[in-house]
PDB file of N, CA and C in Angstrom:
ATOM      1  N   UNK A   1      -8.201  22.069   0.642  1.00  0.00           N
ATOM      2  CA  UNK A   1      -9.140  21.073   0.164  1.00  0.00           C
ATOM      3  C   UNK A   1      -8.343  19.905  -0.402  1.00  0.00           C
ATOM      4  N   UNK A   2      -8.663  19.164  -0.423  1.00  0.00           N
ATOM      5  CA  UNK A   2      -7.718  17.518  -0.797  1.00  0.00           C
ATOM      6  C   UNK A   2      -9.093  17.025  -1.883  1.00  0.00           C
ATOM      7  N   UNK A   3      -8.187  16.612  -2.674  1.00  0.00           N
ATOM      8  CA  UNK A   3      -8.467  16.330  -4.046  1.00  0.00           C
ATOM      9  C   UNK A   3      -8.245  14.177  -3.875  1.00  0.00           C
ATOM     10  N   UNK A   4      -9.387  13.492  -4.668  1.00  0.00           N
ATOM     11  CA  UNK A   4      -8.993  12.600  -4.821  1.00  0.00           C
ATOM     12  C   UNK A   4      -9.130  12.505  -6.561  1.00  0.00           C
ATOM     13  N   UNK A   5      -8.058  11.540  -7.099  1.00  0.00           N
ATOM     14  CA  UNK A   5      -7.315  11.462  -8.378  1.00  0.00           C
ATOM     15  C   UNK A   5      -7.478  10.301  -8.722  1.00  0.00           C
ATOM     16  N   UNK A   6      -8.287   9.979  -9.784  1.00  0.00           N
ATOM     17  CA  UNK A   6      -8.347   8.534 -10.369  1.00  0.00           C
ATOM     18  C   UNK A   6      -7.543   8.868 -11.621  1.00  0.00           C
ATOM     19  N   UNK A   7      -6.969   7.731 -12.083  1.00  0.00           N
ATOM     20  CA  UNK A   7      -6.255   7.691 -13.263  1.00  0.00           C
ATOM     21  C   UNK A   7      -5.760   6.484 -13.588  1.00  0.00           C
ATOM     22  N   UNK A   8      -5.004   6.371 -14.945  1.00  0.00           N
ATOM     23  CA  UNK A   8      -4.907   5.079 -15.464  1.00  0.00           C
ATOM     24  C   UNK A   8      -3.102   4.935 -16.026  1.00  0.00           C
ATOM     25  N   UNK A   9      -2.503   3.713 -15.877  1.00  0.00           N
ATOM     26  CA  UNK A   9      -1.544   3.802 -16.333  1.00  0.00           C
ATOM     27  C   UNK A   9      -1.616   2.603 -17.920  1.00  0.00           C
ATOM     28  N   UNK A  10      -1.083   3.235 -18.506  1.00  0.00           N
ATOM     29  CA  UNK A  10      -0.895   2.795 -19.866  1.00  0.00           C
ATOM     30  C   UNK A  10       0.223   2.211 -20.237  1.00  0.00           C
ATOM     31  N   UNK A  11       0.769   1.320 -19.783  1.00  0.00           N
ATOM     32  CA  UNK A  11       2.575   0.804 -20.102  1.00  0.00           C
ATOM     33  C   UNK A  11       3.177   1.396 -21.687  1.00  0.00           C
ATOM     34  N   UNK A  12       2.089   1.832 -22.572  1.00  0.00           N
ATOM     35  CA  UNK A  12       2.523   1.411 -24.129  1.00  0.00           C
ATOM     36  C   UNK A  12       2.852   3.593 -23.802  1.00  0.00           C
ATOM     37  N   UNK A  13       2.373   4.329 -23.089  1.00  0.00           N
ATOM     38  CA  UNK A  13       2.830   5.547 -23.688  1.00  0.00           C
ATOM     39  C   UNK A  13       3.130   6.376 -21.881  1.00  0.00           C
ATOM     40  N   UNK A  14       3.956   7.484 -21.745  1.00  0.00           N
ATOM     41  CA  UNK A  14       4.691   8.048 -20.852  1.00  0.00           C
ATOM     42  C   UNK A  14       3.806   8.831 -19.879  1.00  0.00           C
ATOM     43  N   UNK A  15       2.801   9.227 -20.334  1.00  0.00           N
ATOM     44  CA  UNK A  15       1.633  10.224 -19.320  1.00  0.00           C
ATOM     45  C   UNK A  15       0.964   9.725 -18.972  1.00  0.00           C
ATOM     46  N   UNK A  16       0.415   9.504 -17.524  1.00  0.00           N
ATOM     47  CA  UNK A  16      -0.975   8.779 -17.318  1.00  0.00           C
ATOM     48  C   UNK A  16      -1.955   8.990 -18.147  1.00  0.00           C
ATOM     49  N   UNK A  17      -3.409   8.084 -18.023  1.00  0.00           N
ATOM     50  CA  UNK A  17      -4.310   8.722 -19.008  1.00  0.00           C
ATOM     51  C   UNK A  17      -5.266   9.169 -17.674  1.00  0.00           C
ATOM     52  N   UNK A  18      -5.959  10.654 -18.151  1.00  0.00           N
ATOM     53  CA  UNK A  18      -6.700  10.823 -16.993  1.00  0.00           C
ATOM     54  C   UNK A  18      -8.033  10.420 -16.638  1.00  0.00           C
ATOM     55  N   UNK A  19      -8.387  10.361 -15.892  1.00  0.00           N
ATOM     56  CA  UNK A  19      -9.796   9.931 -15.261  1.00  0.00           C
ATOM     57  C   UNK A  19     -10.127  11.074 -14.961  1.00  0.00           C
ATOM     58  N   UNK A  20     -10.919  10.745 -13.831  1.00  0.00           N
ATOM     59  CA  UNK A  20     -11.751  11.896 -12.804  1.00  0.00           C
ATOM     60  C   UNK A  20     -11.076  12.406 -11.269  1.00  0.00           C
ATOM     61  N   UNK A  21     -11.561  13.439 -10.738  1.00  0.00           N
ATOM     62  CA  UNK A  21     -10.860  14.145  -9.760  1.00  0.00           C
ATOM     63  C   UNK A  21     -12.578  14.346  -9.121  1.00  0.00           C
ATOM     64  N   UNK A  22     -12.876  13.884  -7.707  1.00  0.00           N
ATOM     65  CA  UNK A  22     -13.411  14.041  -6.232  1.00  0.00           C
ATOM     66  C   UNK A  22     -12.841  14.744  -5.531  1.00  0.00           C
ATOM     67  N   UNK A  23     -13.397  15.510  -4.969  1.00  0.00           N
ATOM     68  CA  UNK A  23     -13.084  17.050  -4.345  1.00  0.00           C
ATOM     69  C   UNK A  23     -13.967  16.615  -2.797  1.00  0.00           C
ATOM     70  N   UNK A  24     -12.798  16.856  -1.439  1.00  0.00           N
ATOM     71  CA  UNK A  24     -13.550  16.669  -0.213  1.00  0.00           C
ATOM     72  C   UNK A  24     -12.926  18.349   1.049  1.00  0.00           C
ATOM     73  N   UNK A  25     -13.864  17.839   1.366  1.00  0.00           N
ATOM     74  CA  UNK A  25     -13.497  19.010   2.355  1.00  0.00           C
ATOM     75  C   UNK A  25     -12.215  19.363   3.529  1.00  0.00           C
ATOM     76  N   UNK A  26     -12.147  17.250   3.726  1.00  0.00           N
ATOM     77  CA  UNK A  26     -12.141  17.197   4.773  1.00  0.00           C
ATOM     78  C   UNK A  26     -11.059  16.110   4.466  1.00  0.00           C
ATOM     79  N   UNK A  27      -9.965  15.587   5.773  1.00  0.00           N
ATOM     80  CA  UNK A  27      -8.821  14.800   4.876  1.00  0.00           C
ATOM     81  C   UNK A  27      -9.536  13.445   5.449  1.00  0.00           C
ATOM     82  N   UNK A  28     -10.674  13.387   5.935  1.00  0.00           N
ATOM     83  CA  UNK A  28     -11.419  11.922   6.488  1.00  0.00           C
ATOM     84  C   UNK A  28     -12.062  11.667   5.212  1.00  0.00           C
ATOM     85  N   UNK A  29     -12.842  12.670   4.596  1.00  0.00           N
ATOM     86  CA  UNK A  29     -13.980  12.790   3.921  1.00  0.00           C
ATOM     87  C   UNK A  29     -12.991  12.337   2.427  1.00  0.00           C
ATOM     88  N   UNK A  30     -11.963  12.483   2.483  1.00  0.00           N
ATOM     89  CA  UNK A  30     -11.197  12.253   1.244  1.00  0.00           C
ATOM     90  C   UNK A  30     -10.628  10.739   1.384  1.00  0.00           C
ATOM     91  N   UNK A  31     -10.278  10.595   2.491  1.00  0.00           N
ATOM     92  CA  UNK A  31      -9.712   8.943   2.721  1.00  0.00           C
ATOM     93  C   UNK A  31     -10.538   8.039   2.499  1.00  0.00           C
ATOM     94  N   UNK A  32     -12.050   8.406   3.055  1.00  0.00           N
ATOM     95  CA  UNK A  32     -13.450   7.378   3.310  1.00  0.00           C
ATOM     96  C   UNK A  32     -13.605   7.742   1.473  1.00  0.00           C
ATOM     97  N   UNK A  33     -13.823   8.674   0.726  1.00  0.00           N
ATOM     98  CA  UNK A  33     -13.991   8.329  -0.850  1.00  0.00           C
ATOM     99  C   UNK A  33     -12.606   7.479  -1.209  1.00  0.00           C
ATOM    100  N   UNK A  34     -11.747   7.717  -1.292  1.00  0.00           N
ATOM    101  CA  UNK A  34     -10.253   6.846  -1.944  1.00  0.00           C
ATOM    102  C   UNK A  34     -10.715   5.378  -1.884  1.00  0.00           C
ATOM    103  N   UNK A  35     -11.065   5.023   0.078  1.00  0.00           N
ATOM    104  CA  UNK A  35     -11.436   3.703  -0.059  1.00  0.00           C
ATOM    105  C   UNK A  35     -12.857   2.929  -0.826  1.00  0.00           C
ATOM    106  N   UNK A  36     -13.726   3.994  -0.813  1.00  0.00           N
ATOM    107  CA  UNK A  36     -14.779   3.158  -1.660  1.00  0.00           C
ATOM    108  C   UNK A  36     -14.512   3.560  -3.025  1.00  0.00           C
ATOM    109  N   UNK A  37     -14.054   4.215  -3.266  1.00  0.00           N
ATOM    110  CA  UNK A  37     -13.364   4.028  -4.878  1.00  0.00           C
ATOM    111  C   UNK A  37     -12.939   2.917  -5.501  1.00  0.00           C
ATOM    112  N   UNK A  38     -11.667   2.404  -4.320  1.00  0.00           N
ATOM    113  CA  UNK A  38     -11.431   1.412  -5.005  1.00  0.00           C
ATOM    114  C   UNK A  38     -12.152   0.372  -4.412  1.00  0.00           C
ATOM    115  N   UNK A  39     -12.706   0.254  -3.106  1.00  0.00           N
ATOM    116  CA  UNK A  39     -13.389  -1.353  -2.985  1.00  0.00           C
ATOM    117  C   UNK A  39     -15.205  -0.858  -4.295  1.00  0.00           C
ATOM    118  N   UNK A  40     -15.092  -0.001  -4.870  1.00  0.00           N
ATOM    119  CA  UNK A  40     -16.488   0.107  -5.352  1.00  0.00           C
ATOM    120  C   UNK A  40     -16.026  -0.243  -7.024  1.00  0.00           C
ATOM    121  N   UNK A  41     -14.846  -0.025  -7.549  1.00  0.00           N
ATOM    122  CA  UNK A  41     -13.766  -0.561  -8.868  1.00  0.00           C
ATOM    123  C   UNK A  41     -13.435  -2.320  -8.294  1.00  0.00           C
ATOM    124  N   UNK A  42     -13.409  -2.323  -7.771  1.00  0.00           N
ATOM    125  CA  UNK A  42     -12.246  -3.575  -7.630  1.00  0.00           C
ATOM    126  C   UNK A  42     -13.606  -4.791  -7.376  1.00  0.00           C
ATOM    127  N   UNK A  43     -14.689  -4.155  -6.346  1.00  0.00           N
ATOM    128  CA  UNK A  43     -16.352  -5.167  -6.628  1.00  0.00           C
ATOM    129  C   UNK A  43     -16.730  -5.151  -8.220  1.00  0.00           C
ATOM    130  N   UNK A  44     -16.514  -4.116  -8.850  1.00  0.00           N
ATOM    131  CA  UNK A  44     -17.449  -3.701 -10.100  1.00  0.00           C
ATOM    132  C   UNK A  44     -18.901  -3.130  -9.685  1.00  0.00           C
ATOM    133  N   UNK A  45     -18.967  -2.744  -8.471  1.00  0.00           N
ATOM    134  CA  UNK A  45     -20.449  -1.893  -8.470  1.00  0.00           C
ATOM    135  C   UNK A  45     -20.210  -0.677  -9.330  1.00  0.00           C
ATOM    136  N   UNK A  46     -18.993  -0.286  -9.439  1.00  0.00           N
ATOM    137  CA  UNK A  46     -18.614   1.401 -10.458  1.00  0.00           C
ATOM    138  C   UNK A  46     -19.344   1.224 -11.128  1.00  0.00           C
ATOM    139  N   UNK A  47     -19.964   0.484 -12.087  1.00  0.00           N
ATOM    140  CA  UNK A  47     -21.402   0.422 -13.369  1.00  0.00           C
ATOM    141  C   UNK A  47     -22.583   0.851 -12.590  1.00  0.00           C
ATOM    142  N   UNK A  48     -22.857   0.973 -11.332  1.00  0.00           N
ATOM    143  CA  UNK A  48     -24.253   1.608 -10.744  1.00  0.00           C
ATOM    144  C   UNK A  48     -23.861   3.100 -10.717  1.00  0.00           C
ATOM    145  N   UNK A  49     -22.329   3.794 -10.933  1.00  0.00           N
ATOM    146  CA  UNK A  49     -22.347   5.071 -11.021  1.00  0.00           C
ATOM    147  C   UNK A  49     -23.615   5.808 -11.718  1.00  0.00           C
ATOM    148  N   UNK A  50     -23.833   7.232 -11.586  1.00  0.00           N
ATOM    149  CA  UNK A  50     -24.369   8.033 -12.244  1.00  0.00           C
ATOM    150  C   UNK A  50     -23.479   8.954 -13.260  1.00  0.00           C
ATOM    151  N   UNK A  51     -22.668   9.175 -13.298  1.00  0.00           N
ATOM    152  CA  UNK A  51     -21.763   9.362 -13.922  1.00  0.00           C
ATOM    153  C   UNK A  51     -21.077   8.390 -15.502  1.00  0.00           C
ATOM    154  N   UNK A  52     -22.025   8.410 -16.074  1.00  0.00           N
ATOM    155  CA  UNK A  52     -21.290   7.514 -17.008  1.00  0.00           C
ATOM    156  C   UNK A  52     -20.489   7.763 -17.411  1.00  0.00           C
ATOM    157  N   UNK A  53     -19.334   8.706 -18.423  1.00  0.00           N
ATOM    158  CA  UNK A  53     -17.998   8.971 -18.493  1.00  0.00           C
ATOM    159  C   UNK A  53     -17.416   8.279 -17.341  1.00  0.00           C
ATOM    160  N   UNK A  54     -17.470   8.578 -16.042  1.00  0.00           N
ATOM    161  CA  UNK A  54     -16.755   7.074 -15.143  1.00  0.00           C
ATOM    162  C   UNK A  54     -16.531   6.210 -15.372  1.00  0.00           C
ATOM    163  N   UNK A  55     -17.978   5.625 -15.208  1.00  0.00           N
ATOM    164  CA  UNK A  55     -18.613   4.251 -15.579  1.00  0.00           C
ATOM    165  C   UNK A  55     -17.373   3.701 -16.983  1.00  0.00           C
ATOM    166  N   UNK A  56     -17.419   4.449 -17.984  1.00  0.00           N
ATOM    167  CA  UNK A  56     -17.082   3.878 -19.354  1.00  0.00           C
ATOM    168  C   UNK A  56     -15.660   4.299 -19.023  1.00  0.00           C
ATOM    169  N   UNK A  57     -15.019   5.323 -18.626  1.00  0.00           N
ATOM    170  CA  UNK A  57     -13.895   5.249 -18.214  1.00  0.00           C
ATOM    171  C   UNK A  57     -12.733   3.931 -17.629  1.00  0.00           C
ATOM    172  N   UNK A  58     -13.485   3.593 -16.246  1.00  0.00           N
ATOM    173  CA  UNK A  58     -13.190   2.532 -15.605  1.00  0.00           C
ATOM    174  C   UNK A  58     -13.430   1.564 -16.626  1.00  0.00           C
ATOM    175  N   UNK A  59     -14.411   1.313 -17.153  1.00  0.00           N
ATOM    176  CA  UNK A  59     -14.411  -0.133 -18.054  1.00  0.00           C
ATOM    177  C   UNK A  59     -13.297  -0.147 -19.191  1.00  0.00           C
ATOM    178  N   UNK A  60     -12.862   1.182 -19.880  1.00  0.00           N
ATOM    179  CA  UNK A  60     -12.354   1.464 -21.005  1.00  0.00           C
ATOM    180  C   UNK A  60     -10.566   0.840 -20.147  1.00  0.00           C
ATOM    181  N   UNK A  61     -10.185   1.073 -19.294  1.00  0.00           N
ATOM    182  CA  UNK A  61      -9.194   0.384 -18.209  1.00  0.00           C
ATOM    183  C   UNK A  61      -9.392  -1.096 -18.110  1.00  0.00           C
ATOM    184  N   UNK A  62     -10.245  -1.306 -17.661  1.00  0.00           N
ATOM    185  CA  UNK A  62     -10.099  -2.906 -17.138  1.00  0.00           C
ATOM    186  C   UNK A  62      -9.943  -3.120 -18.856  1.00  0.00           C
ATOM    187  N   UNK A  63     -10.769  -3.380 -19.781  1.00  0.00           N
ATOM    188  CA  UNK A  63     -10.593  -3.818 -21.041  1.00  0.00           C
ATOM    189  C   UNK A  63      -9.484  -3.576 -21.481  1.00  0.00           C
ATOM    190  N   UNK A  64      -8.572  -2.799 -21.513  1.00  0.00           N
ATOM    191  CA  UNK A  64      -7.244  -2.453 -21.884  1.00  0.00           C
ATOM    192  C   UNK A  64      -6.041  -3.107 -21.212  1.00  0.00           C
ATOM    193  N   UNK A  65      -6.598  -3.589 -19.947  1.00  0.00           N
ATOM    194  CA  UNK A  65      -5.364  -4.067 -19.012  1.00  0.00           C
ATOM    195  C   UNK A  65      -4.497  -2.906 -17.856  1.00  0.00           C
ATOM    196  N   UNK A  66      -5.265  -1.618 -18.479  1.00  0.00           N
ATOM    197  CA  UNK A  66      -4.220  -0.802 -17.371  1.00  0.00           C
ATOM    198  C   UNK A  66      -4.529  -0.793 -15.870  1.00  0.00           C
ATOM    199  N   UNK A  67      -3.694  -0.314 -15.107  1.00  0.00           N
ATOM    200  CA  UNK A  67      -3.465  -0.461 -13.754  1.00  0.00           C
ATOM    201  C   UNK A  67      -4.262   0.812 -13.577  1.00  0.00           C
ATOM    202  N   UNK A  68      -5.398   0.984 -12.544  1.00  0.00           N
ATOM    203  CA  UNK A  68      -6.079   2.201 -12.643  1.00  0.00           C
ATOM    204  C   UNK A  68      -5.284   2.631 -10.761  1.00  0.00           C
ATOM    205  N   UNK A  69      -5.248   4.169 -10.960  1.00  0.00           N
ATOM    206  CA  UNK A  69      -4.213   4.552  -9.456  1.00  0.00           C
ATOM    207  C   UNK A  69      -5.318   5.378  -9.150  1.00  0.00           C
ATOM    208  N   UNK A  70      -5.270   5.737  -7.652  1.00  0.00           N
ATOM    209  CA  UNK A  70      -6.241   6.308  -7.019  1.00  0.00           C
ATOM    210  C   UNK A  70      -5.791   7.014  -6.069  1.00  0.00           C
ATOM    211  N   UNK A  71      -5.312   8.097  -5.797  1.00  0.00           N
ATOM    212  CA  UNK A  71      -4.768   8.699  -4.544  1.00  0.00           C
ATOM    213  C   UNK A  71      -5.033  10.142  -4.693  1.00  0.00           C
ATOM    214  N   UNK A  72      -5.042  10.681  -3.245  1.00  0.00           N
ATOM    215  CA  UNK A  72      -5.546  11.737  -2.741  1.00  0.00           C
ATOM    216  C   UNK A  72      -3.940  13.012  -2.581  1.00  0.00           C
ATOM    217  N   UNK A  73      -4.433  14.397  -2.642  1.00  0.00           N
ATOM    218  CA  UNK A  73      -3.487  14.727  -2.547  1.00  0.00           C
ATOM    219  C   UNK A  73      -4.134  16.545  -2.474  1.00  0.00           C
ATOM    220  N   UNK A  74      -3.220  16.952  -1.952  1.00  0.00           N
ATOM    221  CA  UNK A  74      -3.604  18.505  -1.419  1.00  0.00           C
ATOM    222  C   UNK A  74      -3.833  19.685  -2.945  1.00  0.00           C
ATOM    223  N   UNK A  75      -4.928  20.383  -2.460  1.00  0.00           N
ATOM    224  CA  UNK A  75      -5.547  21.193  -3.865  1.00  0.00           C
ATOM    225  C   UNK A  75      -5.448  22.377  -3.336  1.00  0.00           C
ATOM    226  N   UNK A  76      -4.661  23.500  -3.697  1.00  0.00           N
ATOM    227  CA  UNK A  76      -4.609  24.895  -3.497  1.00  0.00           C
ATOM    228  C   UNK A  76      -4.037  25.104  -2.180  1.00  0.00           C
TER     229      UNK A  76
END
């Protein structure tokens, strides 16, 4: 299963800060989320999430200045 990984980089401390983790079946089904991740962050539609912890996540980033990373990567 391939895992997609949002997260945030923080210049001021050494560990990313974490976000959220999307779970796909499929390594299409994981590429097609990665990309609307970020074209759905980078529009600002992410505020129509249902998910608010996201929602306030992502904003709690842009307001801070950090670089938010997004990549997919193999789970179990």
């Amino acid at each position: 299963m391939l895992a997609t990984i949002v997260y945030a980089i923080n210049p001021k401390q050494d560990t990313p800060v974490e976000g959220f983790t999307s779970f796909s079946p499929t390594s299409e089904n994981a590429l097609k989320r990665k990309a609307e991740l970020e074209a759905q962050i980078q529009a600002g539609s992410y505020k129509r999430w249902s998910g608010q912890w996201r929602v306030d996540f992502v904003d709690r980033c842009k307001n801070h200045g950090w670089e938010i990373v997004i990549k997919n990567c193999m789970i179990g």
